[in-house]
PDB file of N, CA and C in Angstrom:
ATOM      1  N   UNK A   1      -4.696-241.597  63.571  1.00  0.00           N
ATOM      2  CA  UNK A   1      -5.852-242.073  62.822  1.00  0.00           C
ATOM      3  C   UNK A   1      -6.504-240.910  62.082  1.00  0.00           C
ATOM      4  N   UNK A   2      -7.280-240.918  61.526  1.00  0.00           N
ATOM      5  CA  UNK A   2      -7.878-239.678  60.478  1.00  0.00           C
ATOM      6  C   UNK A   2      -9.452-239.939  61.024  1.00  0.00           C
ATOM      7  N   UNK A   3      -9.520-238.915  60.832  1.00  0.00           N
ATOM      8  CA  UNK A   3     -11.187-238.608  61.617  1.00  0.00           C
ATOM      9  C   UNK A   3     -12.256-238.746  60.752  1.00  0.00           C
ATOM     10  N   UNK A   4     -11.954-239.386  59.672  1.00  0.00           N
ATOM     11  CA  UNK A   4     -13.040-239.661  58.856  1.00  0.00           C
ATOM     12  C   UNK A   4     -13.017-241.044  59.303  1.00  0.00           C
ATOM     13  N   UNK A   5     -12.038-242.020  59.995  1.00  0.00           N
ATOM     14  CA  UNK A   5     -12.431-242.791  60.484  1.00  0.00           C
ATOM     15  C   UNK A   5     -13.198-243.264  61.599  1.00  0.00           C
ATOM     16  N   UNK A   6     -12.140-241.780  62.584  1.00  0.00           N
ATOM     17  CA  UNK A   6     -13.564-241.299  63.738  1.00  0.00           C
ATOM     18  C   UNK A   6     -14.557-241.518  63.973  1.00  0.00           C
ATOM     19  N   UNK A   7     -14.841-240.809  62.893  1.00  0.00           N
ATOM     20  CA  UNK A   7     -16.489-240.508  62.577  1.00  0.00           C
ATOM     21  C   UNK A   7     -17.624-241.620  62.356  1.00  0.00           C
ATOM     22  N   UNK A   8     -16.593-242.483  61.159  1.00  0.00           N
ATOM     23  CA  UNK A   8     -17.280-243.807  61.016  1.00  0.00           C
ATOM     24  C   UNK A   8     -17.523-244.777  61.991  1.00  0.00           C
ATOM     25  N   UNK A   9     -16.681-244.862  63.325  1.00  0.00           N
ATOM     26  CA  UNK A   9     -16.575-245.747  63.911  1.00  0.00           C
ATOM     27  C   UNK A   9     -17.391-245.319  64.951  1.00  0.00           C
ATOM     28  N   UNK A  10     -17.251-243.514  65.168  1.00  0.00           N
ATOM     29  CA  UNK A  10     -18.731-242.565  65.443  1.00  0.00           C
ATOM     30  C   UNK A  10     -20.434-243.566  65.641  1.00  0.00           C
ATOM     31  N   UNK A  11     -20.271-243.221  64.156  1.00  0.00           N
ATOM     32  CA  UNK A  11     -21.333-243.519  63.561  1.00  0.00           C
ATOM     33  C   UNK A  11     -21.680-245.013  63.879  1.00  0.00           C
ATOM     34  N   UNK A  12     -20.936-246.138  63.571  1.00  0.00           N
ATOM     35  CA  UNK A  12     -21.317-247.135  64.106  1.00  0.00           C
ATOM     36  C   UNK A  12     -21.482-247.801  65.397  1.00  0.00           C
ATOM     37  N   UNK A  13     -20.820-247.186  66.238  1.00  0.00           N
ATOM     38  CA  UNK A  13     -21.253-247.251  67.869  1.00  0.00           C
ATOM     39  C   UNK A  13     -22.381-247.208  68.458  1.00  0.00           C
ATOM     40  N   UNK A  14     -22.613-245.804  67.729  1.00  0.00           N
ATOM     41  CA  UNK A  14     -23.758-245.374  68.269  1.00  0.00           C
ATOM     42  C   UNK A  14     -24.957-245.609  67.587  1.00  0.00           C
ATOM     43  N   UNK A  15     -24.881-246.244  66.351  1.00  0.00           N
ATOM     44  CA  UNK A  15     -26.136-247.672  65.544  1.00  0.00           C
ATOM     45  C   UNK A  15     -26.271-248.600  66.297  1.00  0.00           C
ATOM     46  N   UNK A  16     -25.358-249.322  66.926  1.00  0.00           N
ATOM     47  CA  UNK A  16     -25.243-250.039  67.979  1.00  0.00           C
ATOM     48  C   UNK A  16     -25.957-250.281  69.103  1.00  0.00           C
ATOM     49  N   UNK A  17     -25.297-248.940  69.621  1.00  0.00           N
ATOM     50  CA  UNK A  17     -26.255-248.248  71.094  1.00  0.00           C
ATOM     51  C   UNK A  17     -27.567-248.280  70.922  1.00  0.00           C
ATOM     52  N   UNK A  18     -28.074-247.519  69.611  1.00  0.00           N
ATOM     53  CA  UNK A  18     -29.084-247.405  69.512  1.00  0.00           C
ATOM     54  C   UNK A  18     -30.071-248.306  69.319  1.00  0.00           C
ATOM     55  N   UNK A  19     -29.495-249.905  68.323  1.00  0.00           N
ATOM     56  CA  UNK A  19     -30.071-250.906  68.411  1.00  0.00           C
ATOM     57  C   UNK A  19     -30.568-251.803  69.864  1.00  0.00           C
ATOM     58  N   UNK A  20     -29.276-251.183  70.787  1.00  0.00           N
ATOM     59  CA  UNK A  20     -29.185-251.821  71.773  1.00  0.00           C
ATOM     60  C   UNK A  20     -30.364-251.459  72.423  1.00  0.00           C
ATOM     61  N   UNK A  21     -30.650-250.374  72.715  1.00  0.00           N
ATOM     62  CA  UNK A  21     -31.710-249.608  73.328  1.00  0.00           C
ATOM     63  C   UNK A  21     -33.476-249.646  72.867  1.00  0.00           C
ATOM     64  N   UNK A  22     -33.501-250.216  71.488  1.00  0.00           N
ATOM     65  CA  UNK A  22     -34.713-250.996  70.661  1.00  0.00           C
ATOM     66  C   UNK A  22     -35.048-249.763  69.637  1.00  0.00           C
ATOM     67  N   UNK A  23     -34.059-248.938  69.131  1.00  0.00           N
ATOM     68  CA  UNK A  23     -34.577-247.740  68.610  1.00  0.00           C
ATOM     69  C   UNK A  23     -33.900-247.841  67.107  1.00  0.00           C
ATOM     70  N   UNK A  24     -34.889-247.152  66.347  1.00  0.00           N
ATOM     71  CA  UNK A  24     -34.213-247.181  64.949  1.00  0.00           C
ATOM     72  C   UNK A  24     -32.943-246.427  64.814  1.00  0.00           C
ATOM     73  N   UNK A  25     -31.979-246.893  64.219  1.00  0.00           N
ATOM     74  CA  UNK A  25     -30.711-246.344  64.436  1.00  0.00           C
ATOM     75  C   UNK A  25     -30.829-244.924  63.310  1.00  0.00           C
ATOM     76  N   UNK A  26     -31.588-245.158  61.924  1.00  0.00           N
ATOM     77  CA  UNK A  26     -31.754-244.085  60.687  1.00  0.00           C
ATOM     78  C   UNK A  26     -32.610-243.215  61.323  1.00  0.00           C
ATOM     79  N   UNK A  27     -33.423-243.319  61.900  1.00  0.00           N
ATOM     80  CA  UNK A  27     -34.358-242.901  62.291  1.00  0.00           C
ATOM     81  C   UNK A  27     -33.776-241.269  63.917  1.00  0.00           C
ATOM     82  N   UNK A  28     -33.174-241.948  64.041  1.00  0.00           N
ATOM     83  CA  UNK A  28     -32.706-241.316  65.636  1.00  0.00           C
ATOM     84  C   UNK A  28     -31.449-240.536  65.325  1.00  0.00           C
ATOM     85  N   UNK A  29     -30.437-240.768  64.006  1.00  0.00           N
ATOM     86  CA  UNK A  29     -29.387-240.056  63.715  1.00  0.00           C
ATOM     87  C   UNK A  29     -29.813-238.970  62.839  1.00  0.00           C
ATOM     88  N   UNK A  30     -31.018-239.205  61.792  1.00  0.00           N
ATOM     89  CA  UNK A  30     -31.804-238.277  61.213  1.00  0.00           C
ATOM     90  C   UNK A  30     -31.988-236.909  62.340  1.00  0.00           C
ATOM     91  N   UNK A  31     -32.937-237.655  63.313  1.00  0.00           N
ATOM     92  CA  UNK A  31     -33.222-236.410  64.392  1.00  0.00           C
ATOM     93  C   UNK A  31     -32.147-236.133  65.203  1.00  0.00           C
ATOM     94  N   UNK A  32     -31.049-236.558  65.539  1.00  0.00           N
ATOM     95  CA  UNK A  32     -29.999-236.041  65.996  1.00  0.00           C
ATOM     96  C   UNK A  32     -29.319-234.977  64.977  1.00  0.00           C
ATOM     97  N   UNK A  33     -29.064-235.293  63.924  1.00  0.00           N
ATOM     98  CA  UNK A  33     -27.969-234.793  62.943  1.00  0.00           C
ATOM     99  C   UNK A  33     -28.547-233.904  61.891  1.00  0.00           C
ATOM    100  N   UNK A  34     -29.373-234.549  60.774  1.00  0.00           N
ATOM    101  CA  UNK A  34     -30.406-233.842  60.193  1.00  0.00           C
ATOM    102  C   UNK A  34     -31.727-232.423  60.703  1.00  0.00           C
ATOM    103  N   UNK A  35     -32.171-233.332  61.249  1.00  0.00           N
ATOM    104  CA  UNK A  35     -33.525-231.727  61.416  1.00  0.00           C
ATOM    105  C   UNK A  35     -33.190-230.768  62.270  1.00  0.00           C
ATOM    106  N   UNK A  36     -32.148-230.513  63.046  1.00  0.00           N
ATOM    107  CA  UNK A  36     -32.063-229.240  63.594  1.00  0.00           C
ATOM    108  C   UNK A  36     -31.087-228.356  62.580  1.00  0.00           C
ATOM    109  N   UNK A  37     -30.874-228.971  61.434  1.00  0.00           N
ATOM    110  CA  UNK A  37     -30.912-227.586  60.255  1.00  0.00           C
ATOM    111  C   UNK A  37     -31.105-227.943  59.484  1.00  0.00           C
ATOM    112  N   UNK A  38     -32.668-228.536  59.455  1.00  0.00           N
ATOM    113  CA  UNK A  38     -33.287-228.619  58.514  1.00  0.00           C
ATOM    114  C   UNK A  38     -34.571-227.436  57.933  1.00  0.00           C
ATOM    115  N   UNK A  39     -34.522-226.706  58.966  1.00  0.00           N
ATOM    116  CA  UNK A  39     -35.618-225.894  58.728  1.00  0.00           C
ATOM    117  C   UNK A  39     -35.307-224.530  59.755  1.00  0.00           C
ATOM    118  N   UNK A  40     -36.053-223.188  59.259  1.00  0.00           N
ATOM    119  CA  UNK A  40     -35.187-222.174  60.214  1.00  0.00           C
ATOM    120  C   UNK A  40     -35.274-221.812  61.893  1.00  0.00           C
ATOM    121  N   UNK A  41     -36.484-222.784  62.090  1.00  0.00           N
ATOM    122  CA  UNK A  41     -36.871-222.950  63.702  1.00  0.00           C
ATOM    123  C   UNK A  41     -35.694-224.004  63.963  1.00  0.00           C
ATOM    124  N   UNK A  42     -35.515-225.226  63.856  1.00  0.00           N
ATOM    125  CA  UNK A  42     -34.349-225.716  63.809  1.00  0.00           C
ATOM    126  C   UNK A  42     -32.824-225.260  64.530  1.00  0.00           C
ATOM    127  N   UNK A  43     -32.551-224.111  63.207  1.00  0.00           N
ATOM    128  CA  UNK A  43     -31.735-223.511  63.152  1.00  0.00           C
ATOM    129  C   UNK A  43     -31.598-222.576  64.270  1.00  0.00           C
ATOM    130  N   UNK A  44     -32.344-221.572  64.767  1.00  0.00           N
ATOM    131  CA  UNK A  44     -32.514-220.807  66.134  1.00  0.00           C
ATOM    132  C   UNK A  44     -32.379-221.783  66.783  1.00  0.00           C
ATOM    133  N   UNK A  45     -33.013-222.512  67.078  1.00  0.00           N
ATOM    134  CA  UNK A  45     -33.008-223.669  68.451  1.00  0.00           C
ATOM    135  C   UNK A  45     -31.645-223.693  68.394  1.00  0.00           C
ATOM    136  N   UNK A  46     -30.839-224.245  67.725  1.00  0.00           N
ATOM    137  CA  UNK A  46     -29.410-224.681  67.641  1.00  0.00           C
ATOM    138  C   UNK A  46     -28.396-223.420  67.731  1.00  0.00           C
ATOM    139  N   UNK A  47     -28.429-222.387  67.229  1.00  0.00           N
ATOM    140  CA  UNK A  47     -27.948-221.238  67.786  1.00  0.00           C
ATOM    141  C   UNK A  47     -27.735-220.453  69.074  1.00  0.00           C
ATOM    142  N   UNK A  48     -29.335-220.899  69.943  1.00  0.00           N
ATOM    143  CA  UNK A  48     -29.417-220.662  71.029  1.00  0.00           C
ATOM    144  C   UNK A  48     -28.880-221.132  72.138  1.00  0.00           C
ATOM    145  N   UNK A  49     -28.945-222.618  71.560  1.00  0.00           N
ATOM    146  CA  UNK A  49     -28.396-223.818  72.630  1.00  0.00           C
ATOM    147  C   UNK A  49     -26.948-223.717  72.567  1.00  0.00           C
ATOM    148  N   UNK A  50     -25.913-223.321  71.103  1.00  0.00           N
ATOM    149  CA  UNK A  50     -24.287-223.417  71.010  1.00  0.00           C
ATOM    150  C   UNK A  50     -23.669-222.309  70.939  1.00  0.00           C
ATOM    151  N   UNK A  51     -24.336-220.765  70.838  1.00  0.00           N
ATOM    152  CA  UNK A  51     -23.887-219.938  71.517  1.00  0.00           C
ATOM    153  C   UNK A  51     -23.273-219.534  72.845  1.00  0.00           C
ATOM    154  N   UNK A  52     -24.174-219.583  73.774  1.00  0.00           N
ATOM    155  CA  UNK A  52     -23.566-219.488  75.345  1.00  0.00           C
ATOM    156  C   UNK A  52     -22.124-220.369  75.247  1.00  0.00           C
ATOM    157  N   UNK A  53     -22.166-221.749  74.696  1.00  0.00           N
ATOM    158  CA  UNK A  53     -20.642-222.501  74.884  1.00  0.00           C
ATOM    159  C   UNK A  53     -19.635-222.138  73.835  1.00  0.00           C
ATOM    160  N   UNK A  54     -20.129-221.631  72.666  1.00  0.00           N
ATOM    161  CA  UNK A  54     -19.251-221.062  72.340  1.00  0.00           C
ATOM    162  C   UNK A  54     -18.196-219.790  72.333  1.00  0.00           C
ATOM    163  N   UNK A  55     -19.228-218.728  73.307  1.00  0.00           N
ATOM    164  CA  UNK A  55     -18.748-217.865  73.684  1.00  0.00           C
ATOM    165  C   UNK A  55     -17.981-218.303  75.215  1.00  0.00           C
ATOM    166  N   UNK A  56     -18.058-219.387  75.865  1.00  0.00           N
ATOM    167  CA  UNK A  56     -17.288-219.878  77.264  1.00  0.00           C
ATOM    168  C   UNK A  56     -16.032-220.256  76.402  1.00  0.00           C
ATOM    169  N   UNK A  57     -16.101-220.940  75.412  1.00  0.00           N
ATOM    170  CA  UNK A  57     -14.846-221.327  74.642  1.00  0.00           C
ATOM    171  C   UNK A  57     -14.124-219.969  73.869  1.00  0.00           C
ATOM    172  N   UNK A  58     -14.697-219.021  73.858  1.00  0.00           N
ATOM    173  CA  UNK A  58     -13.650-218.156  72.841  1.00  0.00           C
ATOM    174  C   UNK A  58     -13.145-217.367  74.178  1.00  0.00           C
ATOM    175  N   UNK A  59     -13.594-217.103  75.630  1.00  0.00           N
ATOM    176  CA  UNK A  59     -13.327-216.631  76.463  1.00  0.00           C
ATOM    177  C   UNK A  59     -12.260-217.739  77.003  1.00  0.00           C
ATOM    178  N   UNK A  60     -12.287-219.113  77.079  1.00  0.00           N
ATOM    179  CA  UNK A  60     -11.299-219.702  77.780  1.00  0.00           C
ATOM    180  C   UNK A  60      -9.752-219.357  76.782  1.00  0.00           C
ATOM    181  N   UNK A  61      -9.970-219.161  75.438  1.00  0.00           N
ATOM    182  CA  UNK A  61      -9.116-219.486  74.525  1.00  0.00           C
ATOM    183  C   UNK A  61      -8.201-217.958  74.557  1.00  0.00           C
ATOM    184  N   UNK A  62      -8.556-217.237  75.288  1.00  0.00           N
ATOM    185  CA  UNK A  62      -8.077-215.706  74.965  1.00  0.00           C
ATOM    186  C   UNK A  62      -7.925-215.875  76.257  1.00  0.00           C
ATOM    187  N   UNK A  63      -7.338-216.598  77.457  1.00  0.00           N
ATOM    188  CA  UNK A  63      -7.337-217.111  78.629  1.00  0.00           C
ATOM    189  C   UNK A  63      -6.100-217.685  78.486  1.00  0.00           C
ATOM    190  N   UNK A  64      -6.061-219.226  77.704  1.00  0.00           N
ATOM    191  CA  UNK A  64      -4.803-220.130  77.579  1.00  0.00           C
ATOM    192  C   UNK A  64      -4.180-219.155  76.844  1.00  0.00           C
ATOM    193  N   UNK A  65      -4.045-218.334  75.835  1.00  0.00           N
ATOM    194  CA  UNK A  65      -3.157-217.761  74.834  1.00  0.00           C
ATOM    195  C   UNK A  65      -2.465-216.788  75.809  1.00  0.00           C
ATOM    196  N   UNK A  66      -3.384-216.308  76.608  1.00  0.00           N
ATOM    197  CA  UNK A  66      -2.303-215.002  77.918  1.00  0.00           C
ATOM    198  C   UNK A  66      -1.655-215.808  78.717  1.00  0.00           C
ATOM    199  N   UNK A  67      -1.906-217.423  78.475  1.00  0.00           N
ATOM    200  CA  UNK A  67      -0.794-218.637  79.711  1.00  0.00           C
ATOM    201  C   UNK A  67      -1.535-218.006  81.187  1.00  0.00           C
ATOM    202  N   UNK A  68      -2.397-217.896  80.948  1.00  0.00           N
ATOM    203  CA  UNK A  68      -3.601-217.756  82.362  1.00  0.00           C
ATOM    204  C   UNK A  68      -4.396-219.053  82.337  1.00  0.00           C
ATOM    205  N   UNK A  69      -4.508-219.765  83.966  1.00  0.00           N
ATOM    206  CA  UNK A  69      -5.581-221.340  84.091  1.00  0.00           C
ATOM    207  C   UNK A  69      -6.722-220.702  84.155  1.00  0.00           C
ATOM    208  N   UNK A  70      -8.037-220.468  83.554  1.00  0.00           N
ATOM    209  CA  UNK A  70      -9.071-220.328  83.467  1.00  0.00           C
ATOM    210  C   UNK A  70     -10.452-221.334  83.843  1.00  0.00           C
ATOM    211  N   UNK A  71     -10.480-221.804  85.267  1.00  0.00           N
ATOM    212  CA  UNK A  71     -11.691-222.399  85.584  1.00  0.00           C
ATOM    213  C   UNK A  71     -13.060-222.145  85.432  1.00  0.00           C
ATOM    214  N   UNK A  72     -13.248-220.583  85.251  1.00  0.00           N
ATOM    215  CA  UNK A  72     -14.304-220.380  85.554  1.00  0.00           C
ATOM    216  C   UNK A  72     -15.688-219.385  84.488  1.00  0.00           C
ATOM    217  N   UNK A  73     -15.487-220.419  83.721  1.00  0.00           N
ATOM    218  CA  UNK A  73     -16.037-219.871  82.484  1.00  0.00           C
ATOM    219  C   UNK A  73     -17.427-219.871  82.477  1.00  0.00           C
ATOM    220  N   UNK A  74     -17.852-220.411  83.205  1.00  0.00           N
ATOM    221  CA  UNK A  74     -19.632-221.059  83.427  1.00  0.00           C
ATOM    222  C   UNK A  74     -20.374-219.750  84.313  1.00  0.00           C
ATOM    223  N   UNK A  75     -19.287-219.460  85.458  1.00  0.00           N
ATOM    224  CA  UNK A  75     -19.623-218.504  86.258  1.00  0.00           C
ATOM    225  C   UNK A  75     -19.580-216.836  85.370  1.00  0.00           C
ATOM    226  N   UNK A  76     -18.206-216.838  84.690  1.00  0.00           N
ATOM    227  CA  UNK A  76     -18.527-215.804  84.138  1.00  0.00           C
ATOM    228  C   UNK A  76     -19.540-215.500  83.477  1.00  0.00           C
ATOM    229  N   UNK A  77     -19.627-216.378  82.380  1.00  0.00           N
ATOM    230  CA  UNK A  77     -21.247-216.452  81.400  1.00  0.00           C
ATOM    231  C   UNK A  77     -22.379-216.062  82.223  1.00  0.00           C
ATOM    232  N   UNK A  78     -22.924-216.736  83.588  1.00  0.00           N
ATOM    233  CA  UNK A  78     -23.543-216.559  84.301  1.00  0.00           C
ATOM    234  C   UNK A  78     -23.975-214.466  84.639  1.00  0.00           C
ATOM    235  N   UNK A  79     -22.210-214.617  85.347  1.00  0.00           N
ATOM    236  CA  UNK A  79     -22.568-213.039  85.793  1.00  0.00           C
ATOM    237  C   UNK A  79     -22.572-212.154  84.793  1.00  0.00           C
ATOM    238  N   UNK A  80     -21.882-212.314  83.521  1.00  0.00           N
ATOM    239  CA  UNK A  80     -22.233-211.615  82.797  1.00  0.00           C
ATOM    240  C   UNK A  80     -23.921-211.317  81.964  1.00  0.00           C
ATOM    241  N   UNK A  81     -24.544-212.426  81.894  1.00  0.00           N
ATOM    242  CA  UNK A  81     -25.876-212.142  82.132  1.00  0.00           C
ATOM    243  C   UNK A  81     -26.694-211.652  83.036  1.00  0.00           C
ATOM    244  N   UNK A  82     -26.148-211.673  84.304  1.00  0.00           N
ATOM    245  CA  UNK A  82     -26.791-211.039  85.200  1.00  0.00           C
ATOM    246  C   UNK A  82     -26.616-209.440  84.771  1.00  0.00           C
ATOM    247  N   UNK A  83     -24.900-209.473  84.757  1.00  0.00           N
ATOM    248  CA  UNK A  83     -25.199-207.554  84.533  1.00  0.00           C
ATOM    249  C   UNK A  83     -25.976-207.327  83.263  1.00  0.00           C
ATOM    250  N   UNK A  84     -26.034-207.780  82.225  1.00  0.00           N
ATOM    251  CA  UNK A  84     -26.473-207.645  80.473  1.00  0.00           C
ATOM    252  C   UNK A  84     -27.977-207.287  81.095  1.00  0.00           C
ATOM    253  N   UNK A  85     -28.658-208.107  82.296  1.00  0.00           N
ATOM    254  CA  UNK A  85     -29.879-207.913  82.869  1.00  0.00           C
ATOM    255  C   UNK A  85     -30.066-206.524  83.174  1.00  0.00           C
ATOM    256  N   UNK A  86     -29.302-206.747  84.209  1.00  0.00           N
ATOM    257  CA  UNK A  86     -29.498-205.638  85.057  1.00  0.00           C
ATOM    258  C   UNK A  86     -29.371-204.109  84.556  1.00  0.00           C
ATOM    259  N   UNK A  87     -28.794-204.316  83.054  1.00  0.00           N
ATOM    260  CA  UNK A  87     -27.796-202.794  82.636  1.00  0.00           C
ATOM    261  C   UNK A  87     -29.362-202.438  81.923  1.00  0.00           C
ATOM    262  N   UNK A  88     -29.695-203.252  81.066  1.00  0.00           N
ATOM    263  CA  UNK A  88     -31.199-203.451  80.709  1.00  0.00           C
ATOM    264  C   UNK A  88     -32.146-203.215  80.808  1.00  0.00           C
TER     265      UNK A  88
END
């Protein structure tokens, strides 16, 4: 399937859901999708929040490529903030 269909079918599910639930569907995908880069507070917020997982993902991925099982990506993130603390 092509993911622009995905997306659409995305998108209409969760109009759905959202009707289901008594909530404006334009209204609630706006603030889902739209305003967190809509403005540059926004933008930090959203940096802050998809950093940490994106750095668990570039660490799992340099993990599968050495054909190493990598469970424990949450913990690392973890201790590695602890030392980033502690070195600090």
């Amino acid at each position: 399937c092509s993911p622009l269909l995905a997306a659409v079918l995305t998108l209409v599910c969760g109009s759905l859901l959202f009707i289901g639930l008594g909530l404006n569907p334009v209204v609630t995908l706006h603030t889902l999708l739209i305003a967190p880069v809509s403005d540059w507070y926004g933008l930090s917020e959203l940096m802050v929040k998809t950093l940490p997982i994106l750095l668990c993902a570039l660490g799992l991925a340099v993990a599968y490529q050495a054909r190493i099982w990598n469970i424990g990506a949450e913990g690392q993130l973890l201790l590695g903030a602890l030392a980033g603390s502690a070195v600090a």
